[in-house]
PDB file of N, CA and C in Angstrom:
ATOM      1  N   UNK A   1      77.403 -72.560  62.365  1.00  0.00           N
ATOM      2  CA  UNK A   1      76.715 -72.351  61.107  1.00  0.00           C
ATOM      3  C   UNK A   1      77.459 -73.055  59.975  1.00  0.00           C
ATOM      4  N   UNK A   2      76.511 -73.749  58.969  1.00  0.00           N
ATOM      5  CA  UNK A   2      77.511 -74.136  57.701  1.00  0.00           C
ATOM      6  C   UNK A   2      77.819 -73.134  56.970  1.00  0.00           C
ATOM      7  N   UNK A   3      78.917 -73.609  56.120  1.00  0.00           N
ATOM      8  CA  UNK A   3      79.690 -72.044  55.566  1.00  0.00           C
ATOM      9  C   UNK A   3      79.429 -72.526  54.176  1.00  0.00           C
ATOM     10  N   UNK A   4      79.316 -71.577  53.439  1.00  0.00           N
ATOM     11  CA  UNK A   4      78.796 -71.039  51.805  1.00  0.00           C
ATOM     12  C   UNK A   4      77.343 -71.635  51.877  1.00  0.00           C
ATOM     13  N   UNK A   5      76.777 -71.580  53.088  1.00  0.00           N
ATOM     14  CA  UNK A   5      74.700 -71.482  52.179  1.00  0.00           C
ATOM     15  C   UNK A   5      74.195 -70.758  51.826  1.00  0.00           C
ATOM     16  N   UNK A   6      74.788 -69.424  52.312  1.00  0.00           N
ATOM     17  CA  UNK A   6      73.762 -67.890  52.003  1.00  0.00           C
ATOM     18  C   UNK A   6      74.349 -67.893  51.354  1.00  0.00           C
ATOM     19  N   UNK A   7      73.271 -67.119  50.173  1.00  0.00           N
ATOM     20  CA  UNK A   7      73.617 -66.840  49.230  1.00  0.00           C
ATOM     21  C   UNK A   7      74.375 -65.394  48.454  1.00  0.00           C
ATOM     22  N   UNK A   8      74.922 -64.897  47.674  1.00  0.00           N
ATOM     23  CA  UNK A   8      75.813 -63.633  47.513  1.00  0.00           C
ATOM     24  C   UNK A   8      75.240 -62.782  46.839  1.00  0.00           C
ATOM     25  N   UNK A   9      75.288 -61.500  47.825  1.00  0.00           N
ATOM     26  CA  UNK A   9      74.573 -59.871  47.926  1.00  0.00           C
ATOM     27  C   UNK A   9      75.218 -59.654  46.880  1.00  0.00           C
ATOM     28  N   UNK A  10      74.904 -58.392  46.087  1.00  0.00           N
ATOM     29  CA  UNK A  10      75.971 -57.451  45.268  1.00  0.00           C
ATOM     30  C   UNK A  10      74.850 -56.218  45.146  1.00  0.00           C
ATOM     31  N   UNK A  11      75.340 -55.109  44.503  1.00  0.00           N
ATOM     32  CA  UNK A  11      74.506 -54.164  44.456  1.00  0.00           C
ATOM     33  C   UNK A  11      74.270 -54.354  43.018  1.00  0.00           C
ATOM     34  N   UNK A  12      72.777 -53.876  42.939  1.00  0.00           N
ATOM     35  CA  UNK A  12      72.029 -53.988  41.741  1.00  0.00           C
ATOM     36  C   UNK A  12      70.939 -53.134  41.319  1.00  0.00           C
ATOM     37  N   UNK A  13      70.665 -52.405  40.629  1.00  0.00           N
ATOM     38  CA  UNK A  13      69.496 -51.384  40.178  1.00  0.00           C
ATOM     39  C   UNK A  13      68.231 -52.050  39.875  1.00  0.00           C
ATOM     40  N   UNK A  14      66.870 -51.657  40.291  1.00  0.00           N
ATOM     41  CA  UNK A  14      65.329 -51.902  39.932  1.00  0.00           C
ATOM     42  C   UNK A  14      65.268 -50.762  39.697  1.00  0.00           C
ATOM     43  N   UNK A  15      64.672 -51.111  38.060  1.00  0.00           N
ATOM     44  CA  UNK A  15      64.255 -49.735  37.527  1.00  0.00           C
ATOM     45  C   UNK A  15      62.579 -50.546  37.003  1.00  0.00           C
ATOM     46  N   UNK A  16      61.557 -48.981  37.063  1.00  0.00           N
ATOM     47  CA  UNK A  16      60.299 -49.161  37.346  1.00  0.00           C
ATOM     48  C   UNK A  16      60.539 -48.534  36.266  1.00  0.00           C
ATOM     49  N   UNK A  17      59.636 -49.714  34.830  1.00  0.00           N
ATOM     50  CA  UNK A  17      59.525 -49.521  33.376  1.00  0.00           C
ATOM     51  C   UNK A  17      58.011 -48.340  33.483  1.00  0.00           C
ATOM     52  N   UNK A  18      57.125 -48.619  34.847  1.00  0.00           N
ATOM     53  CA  UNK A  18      55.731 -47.514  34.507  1.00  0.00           C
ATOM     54  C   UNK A  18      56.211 -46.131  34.478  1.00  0.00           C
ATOM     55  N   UNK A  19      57.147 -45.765  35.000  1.00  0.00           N
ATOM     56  CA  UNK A  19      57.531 -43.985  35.768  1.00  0.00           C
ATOM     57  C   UNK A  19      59.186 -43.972  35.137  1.00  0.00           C
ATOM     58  N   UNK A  20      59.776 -44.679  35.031  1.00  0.00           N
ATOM     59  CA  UNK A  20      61.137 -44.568  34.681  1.00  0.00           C
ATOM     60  C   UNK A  20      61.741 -44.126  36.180  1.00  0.00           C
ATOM     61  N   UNK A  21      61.549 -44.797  37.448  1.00  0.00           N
ATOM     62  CA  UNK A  21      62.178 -44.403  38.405  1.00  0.00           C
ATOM     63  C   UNK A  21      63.141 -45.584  38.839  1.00  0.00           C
ATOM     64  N   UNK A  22      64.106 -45.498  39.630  1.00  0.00           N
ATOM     65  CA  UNK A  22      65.141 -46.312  39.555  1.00  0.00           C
ATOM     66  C   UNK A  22      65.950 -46.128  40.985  1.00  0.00           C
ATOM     67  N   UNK A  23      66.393 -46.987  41.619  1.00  0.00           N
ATOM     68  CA  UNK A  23      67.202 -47.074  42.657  1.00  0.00           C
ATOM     69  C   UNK A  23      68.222 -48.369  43.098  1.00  0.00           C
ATOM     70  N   UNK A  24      69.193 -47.793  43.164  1.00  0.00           N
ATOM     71  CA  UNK A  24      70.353 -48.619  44.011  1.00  0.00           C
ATOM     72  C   UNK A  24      70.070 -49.431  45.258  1.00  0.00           C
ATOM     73  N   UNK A  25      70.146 -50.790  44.858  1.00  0.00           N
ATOM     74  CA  UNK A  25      70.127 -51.312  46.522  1.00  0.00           C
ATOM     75  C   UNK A  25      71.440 -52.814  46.538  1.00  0.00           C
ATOM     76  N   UNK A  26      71.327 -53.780  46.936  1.00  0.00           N
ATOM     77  CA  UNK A  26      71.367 -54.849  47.475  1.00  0.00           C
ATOM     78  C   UNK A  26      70.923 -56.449  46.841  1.00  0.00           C
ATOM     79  N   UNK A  27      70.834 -57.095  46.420  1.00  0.00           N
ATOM     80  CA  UNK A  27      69.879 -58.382  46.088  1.00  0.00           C
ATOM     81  C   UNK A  27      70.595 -59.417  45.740  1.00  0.00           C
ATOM     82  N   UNK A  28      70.011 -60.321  46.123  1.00  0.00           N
ATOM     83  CA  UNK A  28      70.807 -61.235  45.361  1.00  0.00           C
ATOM     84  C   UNK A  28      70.714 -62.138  43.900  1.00  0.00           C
ATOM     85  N   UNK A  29      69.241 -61.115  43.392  1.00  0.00           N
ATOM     86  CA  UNK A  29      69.102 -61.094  41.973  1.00  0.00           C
ATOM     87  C   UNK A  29      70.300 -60.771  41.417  1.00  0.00           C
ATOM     88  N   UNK A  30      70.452 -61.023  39.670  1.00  0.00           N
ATOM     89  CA  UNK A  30      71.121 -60.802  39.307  1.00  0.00           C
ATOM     90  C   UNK A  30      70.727 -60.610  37.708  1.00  0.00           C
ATOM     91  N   UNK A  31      71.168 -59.978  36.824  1.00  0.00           N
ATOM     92  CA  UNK A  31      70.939 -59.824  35.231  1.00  0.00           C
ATOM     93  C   UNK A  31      72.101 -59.672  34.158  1.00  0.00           C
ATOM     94  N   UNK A  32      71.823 -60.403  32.682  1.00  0.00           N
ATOM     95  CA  UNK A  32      72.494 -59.700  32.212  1.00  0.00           C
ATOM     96  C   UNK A  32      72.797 -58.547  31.649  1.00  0.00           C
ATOM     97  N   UNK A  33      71.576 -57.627  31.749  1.00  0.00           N
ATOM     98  CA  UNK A  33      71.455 -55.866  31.306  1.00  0.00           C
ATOM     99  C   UNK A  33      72.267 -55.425  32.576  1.00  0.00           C
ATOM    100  N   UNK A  34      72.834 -54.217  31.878  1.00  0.00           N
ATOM    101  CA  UNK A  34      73.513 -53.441  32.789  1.00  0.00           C
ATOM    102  C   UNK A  34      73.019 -52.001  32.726  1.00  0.00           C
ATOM    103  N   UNK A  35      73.472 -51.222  33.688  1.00  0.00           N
ATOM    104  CA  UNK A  35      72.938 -49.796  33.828  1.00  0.00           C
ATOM    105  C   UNK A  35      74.100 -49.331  34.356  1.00  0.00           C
ATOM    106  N   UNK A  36      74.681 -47.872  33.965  1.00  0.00           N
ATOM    107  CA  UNK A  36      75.557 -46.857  34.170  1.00  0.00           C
ATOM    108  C   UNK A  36      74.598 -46.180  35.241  1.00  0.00           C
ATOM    109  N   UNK A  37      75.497 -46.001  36.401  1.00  0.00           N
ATOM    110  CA  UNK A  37      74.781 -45.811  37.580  1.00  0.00           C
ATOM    111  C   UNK A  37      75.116 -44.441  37.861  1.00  0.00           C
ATOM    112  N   UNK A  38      74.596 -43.273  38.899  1.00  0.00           N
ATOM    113  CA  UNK A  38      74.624 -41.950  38.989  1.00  0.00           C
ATOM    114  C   UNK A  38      76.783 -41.908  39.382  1.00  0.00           C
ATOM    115  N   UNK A  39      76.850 -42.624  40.167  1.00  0.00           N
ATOM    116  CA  UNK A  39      78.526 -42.555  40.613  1.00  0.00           C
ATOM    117  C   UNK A  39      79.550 -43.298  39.777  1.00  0.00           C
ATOM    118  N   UNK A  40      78.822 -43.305  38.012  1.00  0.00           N
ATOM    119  CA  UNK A  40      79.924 -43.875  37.400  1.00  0.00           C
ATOM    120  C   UNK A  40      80.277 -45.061  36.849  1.00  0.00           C
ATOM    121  N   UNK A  41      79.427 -46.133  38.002  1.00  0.00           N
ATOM    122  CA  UNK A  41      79.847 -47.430  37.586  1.00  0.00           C
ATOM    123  C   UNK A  41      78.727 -48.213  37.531  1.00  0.00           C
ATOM    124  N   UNK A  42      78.612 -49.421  36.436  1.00  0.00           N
ATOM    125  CA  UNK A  42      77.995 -50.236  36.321  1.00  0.00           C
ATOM    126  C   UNK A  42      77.467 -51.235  36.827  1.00  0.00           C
ATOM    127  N   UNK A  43      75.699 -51.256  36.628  1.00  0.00           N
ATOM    128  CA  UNK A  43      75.351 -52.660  37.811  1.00  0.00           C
ATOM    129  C   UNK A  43      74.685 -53.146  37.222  1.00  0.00           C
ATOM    130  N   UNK A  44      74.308 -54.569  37.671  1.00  0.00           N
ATOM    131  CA  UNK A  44      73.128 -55.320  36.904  1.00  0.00           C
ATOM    132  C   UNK A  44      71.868 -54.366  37.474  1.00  0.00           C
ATOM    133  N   UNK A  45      71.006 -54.537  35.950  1.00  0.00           N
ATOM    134  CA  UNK A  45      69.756 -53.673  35.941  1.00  0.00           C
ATOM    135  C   UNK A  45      68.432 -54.810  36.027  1.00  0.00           C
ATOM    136  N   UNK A  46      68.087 -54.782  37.107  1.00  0.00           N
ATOM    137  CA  UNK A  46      66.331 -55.537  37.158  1.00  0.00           C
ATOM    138  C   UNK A  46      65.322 -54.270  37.067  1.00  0.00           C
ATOM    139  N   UNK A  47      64.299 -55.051  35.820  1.00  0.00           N
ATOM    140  CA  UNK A  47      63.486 -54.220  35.378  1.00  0.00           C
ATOM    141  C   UNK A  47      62.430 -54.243  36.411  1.00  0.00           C
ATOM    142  N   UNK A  48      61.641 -54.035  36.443  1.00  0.00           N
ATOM    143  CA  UNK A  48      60.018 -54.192  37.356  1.00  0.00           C
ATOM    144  C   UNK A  48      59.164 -53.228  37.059  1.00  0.00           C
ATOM    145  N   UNK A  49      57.646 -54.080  37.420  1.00  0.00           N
ATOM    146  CA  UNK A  49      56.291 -53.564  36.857  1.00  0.00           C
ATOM    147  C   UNK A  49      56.113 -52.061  37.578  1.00  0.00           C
ATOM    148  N   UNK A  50      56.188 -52.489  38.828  1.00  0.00           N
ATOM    149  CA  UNK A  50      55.725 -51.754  39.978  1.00  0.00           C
ATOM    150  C   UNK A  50      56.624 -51.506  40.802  1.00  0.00           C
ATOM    151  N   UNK A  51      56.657 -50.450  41.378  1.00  0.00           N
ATOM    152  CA  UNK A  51      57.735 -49.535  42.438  1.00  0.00           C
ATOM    153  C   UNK A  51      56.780 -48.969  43.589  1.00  0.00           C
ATOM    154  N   UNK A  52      57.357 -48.409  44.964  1.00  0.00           N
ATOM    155  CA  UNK A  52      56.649 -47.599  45.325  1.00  0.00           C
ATOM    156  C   UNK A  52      56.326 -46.011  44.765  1.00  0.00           C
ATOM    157  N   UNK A  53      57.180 -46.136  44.036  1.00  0.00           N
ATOM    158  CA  UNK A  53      57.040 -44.779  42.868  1.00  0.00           C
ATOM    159  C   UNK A  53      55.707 -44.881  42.194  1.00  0.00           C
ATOM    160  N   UNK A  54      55.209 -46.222  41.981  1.00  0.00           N
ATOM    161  CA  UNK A  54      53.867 -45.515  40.404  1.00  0.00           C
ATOM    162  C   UNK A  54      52.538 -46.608  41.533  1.00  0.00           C
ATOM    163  N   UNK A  55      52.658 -47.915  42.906  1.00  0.00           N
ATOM    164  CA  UNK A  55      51.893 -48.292  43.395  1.00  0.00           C
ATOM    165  C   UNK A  55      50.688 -47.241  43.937  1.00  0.00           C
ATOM    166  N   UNK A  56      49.371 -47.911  43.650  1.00  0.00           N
ATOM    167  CA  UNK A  56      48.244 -46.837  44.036  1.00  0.00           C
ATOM    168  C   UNK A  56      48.632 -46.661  45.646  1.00  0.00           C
ATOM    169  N   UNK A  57      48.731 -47.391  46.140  1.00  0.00           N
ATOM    170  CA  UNK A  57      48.880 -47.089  47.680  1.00  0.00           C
ATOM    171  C   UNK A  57      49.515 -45.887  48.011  1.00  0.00           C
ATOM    172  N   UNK A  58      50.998 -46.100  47.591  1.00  0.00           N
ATOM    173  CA  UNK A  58      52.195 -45.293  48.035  1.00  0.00           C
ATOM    174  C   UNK A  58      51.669 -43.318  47.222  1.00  0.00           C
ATOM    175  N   UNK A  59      50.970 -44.055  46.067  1.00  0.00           N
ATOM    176  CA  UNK A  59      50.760 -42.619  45.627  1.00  0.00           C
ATOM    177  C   UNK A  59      50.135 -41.850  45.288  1.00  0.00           C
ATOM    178  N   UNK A  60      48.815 -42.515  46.555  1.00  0.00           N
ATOM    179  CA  UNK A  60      47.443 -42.016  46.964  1.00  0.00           C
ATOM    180  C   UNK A  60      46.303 -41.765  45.483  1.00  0.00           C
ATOM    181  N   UNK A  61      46.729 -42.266  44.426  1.00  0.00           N
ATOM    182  CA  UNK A  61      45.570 -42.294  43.721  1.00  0.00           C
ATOM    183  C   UNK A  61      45.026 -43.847  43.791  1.00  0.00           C
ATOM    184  N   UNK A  62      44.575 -44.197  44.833  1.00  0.00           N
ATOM    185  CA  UNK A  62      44.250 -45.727  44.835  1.00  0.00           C
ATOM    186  C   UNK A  62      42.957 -45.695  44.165  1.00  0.00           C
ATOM    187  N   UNK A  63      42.063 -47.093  43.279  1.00  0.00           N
ATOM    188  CA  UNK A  63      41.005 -46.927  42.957  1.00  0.00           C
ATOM    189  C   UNK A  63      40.188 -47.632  44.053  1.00  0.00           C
ATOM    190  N   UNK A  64      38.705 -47.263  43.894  1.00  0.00           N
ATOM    191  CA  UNK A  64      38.233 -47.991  44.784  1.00  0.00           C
ATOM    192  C   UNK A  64      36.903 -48.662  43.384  1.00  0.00           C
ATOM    193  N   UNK A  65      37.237 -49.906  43.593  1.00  0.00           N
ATOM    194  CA  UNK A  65      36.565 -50.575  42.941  1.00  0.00           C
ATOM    195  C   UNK A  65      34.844 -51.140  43.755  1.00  0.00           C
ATOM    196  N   UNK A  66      33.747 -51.024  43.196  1.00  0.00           N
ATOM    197  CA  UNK A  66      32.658 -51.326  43.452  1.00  0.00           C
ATOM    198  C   UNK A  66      32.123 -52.721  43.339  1.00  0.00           C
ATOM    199  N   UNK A  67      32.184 -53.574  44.165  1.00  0.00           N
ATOM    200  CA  UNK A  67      32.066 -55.270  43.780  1.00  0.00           C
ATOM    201  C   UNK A  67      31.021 -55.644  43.961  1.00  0.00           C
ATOM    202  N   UNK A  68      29.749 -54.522  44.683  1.00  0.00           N
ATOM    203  CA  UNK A  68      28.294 -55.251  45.373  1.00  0.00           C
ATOM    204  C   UNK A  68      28.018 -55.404  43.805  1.00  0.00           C
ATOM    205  N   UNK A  69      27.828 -55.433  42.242  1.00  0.00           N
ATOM    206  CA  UNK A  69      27.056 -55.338  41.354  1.00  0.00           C
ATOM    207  C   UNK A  69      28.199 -56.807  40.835  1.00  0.00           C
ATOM    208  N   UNK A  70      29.343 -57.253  41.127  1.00  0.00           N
ATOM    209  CA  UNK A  70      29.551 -58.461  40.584  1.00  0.00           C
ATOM    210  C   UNK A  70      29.236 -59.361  41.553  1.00  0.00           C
ATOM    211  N   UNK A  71      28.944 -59.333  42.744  1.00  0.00           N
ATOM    212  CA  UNK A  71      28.794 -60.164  44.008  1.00  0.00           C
ATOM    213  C   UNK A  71      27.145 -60.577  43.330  1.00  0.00           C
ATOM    214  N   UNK A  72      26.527 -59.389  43.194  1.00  0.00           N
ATOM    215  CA  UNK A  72      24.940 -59.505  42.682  1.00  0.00           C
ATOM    216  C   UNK A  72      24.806 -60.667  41.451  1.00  0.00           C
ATOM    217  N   UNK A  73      25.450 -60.531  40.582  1.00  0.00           N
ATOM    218  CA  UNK A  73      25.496 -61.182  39.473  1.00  0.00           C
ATOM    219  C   UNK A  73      25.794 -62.605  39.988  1.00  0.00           C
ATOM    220  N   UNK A  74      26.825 -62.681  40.529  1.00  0.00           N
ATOM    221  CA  UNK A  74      27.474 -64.133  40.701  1.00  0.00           C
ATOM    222  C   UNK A  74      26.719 -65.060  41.256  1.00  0.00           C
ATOM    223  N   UNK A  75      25.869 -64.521  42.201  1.00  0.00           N
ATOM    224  CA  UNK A  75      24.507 -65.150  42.985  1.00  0.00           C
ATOM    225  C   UNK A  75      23.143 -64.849  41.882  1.00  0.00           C
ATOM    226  N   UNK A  76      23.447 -64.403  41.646  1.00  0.00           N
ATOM    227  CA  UNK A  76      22.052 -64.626  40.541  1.00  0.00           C
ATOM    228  C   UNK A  76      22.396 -65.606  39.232  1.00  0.00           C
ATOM    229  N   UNK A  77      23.537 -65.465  39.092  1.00  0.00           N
ATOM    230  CA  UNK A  77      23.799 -66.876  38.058  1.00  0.00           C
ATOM    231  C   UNK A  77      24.081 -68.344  38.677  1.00  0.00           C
ATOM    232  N   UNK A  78      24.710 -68.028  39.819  1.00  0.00           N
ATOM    233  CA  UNK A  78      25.064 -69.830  40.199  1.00  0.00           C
ATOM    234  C   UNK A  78      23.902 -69.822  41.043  1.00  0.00           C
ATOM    235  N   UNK A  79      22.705 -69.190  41.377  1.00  0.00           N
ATOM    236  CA  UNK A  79      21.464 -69.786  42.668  1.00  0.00           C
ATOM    237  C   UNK A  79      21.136 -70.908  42.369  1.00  0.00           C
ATOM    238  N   UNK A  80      20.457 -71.995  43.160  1.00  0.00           N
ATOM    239  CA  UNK A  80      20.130 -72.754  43.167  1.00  0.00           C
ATOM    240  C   UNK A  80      18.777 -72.813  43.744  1.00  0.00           C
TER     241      UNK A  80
END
């Protein structure tokens, strides 16, 4: 294997700006915001939209969107 291609892990916080939920992992993102972490010490903080904390999937309020009335439209405007 060549040596120094991968690139360097560190631990880093994603915090989910929708719910204010937040967890410790791994990445090889990196930031200059920091976050005071539950054990004391400081990590780079990546913000993000979406978490499995606030995603419809993960937290069963999924919507179900109705598309037969834009499908209808779209063929009634471009027919030929």
């Amino acid at each position: 294997m060549k040596a120094d291609i991968h690139p360097k892990y560190q631990e880093v916080v994603f915090q989910d700006v929708s719910c204010d939920f937040a967890f410790l992992t791994r990445s090889t993102l990196t930031s200059k915001e920091t976050i005071k972490w539950e054990d004391g010490n400081e990590y780079p903080l990546i913000k993000v939209e979406i978490s499995s904390q606030s995603h419809p999937f993960y937290t069963g309020k999924q919507k179900i969107v109705d598309t037969s009335g834009r499908v209808d439209r779209f063929r009634k405007r471009y027919a030929k």
